[in-house]
N, C-alpha and C. Protein backbone atom coordinates (compact mmCIF):
# COMPACT_ATOMS: atom_id res chain seq x y z
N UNK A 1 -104.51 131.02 -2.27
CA UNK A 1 -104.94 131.63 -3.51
C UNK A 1 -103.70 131.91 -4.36
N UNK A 2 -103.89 131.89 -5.98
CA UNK A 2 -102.47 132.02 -6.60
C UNK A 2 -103.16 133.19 -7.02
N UNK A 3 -101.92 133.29 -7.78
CA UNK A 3 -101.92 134.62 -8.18
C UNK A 3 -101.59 134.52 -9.83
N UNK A 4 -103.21 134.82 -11.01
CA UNK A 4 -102.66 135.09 -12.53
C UNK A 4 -102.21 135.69 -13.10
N UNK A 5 -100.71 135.53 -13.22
CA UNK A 5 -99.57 136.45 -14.01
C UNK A 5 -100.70 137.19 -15.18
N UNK A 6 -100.88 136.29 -15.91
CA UNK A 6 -101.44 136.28 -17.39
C UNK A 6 -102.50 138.13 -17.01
N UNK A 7 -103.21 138.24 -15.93
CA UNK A 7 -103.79 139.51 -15.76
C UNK A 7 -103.72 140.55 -15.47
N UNK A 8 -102.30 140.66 -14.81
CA UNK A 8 -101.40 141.66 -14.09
C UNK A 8 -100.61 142.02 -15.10
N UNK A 9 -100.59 143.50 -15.28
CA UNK A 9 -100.24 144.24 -16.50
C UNK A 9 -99.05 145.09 -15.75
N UNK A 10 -97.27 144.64 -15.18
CA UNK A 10 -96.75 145.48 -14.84
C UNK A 10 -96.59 146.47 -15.22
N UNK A 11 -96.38 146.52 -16.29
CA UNK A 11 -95.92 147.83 -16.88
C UNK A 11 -96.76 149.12 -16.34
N UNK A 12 -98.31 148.52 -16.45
CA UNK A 12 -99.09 149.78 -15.96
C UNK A 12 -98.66 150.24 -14.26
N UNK A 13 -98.57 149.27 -13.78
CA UNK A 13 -98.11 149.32 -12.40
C UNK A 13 -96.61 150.06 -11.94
N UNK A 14 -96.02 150.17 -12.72
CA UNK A 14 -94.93 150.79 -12.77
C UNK A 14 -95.18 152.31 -13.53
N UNK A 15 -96.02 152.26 -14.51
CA UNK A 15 -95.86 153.64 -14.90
C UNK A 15 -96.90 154.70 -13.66
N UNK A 16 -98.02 153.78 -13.06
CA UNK A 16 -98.65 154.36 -12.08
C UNK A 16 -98.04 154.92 -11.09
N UNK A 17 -97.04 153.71 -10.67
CA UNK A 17 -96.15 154.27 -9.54
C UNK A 17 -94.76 155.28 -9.64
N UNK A 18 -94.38 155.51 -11.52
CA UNK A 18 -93.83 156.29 -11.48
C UNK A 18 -94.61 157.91 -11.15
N UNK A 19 -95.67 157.78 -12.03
CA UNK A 19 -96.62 159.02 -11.94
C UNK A 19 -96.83 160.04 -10.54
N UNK A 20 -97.23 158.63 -9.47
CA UNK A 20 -97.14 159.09 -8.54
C UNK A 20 -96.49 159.72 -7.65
N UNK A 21 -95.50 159.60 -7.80
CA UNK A 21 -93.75 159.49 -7.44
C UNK A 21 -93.79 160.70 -7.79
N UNK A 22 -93.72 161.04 -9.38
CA UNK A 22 -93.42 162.64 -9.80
C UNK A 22 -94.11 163.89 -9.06
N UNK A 23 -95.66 162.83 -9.06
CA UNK A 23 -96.53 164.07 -8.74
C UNK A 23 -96.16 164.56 -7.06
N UNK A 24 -95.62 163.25 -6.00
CA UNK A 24 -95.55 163.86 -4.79
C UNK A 24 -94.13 164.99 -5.05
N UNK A 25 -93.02 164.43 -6.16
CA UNK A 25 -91.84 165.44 -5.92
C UNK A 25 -92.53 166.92 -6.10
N UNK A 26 -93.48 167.24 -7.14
CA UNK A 26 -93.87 168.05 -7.85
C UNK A 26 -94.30 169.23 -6.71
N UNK A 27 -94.65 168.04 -5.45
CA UNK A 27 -96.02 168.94 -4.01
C UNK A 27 -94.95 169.63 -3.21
N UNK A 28 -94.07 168.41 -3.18
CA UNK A 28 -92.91 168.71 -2.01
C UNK A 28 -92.04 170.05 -2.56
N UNK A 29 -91.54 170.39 -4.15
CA UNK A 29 -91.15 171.39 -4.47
C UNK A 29 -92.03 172.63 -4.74
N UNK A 30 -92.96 172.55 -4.68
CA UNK A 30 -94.11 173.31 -4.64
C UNK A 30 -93.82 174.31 -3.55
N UNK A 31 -94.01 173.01 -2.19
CA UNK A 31 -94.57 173.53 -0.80
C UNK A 31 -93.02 174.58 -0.33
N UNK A 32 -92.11 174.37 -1.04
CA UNK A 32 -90.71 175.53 -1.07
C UNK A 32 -90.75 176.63 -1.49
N UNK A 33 -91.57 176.69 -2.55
CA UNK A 33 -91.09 177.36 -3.84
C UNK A 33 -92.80 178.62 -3.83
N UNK A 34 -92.68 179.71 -4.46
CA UNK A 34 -93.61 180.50 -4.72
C UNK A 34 -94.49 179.48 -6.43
N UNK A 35 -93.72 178.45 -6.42
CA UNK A 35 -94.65 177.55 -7.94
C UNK A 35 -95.48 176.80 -7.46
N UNK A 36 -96.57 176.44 -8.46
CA UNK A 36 -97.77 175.79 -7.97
C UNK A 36 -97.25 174.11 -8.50
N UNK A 37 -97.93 173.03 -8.16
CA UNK A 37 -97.01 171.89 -8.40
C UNK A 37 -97.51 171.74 -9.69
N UNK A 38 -98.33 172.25 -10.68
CA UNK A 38 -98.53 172.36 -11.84
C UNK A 38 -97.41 172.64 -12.78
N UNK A 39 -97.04 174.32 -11.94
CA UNK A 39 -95.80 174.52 -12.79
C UNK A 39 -94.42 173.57 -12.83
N UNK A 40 -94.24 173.46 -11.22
CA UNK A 40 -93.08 172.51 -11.65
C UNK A 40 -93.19 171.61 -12.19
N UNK A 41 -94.31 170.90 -12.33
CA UNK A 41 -94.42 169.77 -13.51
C UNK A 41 -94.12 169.65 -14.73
N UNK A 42 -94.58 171.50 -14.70
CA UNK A 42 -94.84 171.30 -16.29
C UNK A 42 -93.02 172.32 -16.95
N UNK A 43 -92.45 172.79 -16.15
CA UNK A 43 -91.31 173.57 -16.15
C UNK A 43 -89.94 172.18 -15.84
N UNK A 44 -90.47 171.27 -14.79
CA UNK A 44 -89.62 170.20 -14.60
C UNK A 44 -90.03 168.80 -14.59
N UNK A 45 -90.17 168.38 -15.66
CA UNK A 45 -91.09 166.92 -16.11
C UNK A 45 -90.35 166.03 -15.64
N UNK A 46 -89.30 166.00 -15.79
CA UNK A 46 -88.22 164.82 -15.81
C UNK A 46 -88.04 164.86 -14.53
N UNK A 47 -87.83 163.77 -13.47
CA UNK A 47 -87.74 163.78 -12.21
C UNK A 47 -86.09 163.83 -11.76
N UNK A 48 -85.10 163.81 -12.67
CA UNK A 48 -83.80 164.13 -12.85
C UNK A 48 -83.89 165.38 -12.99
N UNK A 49 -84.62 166.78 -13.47
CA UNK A 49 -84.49 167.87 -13.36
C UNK A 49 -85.00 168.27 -12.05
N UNK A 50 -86.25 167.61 -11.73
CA UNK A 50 -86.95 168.16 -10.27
C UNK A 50 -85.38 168.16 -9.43
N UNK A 51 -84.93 167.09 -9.17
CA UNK A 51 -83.85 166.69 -8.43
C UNK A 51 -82.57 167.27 -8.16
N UNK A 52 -82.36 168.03 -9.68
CA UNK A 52 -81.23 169.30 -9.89
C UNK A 52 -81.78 170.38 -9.02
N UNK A 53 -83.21 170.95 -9.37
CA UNK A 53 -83.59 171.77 -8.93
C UNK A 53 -83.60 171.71 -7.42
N UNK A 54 -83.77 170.92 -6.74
CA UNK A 54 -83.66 170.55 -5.47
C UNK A 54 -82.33 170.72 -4.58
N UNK A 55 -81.44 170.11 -5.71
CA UNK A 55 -79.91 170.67 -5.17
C UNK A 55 -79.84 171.86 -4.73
N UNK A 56 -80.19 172.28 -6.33
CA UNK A 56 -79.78 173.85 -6.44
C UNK A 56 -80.29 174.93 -4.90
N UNK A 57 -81.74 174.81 -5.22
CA UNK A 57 -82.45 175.27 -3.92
C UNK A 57 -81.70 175.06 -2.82
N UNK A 58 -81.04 173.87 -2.15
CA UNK A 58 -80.59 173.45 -1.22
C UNK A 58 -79.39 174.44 -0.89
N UNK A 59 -78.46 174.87 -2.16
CA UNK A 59 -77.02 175.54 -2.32
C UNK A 59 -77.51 177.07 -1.96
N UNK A 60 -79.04 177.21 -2.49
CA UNK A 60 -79.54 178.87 -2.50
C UNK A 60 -79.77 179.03 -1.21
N UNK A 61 -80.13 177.66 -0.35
CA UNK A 61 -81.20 178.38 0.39
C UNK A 61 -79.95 178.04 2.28
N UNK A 62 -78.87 177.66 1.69
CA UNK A 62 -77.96 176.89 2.92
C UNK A 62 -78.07 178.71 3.17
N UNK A 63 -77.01 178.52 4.96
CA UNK A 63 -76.68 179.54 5.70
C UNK A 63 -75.34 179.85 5.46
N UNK A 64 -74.30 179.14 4.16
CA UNK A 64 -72.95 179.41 3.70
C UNK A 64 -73.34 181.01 3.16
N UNK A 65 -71.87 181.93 3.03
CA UNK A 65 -71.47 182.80 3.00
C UNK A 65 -71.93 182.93 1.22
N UNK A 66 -72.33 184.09 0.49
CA UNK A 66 -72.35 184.03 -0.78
C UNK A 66 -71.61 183.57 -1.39
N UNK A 67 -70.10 183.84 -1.26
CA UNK A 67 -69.57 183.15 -2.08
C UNK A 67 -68.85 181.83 -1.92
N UNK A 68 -69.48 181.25 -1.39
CA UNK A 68 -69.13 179.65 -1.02
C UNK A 68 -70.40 179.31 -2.04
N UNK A 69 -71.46 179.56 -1.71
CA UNK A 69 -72.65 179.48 -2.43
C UNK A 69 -72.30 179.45 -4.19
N UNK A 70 -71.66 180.62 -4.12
CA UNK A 70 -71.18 180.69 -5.74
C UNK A 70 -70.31 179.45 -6.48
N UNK A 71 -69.49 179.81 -5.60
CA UNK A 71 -68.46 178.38 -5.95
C UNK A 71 -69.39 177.30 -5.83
N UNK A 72 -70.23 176.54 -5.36
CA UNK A 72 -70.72 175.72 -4.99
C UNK A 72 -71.68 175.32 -6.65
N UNK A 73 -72.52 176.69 -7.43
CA UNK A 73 -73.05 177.02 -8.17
C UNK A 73 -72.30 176.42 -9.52
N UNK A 74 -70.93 177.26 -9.26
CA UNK A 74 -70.10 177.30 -10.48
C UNK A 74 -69.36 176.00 -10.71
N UNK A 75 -69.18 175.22 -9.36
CA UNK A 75 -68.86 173.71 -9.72
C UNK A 75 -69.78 172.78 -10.23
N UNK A 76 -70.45 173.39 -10.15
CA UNK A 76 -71.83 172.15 -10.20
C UNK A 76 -72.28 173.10 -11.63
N UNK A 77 -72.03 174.20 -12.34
CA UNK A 77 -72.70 174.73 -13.24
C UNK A 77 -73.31 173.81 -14.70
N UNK A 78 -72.71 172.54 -15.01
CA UNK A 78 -73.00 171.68 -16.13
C UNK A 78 -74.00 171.08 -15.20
N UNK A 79 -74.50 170.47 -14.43
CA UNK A 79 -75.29 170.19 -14.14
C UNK A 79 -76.71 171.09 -13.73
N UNK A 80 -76.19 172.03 -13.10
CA UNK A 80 -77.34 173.42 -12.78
C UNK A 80 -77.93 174.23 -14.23
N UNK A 81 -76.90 173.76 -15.26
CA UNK A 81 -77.15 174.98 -16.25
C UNK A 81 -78.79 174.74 -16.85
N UNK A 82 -79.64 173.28 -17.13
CA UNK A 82 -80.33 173.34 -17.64
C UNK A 82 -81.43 174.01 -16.70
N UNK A 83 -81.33 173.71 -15.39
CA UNK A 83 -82.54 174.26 -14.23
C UNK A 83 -82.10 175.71 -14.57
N UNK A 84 -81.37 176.42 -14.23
CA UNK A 84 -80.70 177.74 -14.07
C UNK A 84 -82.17 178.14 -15.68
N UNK A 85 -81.74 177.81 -16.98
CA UNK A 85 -82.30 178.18 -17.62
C UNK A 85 -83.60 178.57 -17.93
N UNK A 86 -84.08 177.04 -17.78
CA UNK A 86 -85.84 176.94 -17.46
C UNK A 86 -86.03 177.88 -16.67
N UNK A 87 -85.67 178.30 -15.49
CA UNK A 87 -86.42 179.40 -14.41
C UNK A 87 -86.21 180.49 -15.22
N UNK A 88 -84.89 180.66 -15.70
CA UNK A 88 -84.52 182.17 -16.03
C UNK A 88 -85.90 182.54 -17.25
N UNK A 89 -86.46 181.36 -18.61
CA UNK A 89 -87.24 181.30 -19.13
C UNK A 89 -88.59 182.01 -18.56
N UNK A 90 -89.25 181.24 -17.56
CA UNK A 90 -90.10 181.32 -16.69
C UNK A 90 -90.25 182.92 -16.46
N UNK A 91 -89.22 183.90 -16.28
CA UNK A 91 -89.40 185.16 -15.93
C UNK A 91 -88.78 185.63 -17.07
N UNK A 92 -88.48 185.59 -18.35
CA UNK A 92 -87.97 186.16 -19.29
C UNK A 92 -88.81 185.97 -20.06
């Protein structure tokens, strides 16, 4: 059997499988977090922010000493600053 290019619409196939993609990051940061995967969706759309946020969590949630943690924070702060914000939003 061949297969008709002419009917196969990648693009949709790719945006499906991006969708999907987001929505499992969305469950997996969810199932961490006191947020419903709604919110992080809708607080972290971009799957480059989910991903910051993920760091970040990772730096919050290690068994390092606070201030290794900090430093860890403050090196990475151009990258953390936009997550850092959105949450701070979220409760402000």
């Amino acid at each position: 059997m061949t297969i008709n290019w002419d009917n196969i619409d990648l693009d949709d196939i790719i945006d499906d499988a991006a969708t999907e993609t987001d929505n499992e990051l969305a469950a997996k940061i969810s199932s961490l977090t006191k947020m419903t995967d709604a919110e992080v969706k809708e607080l972290f759309p971009a799957p480059a922010d989910a991903k910051k946020l993920v760091e970040l969590m990772t730096i919050v949630k290690s068994s390092e000493n606070q201030n290794n943690k900090v430093n860890k924070i403050v090196n990475n702060a151009e990258e953390f600053g936009g997550v850092v914000i959105t949450l701070l939003s979220k409760f402000v």
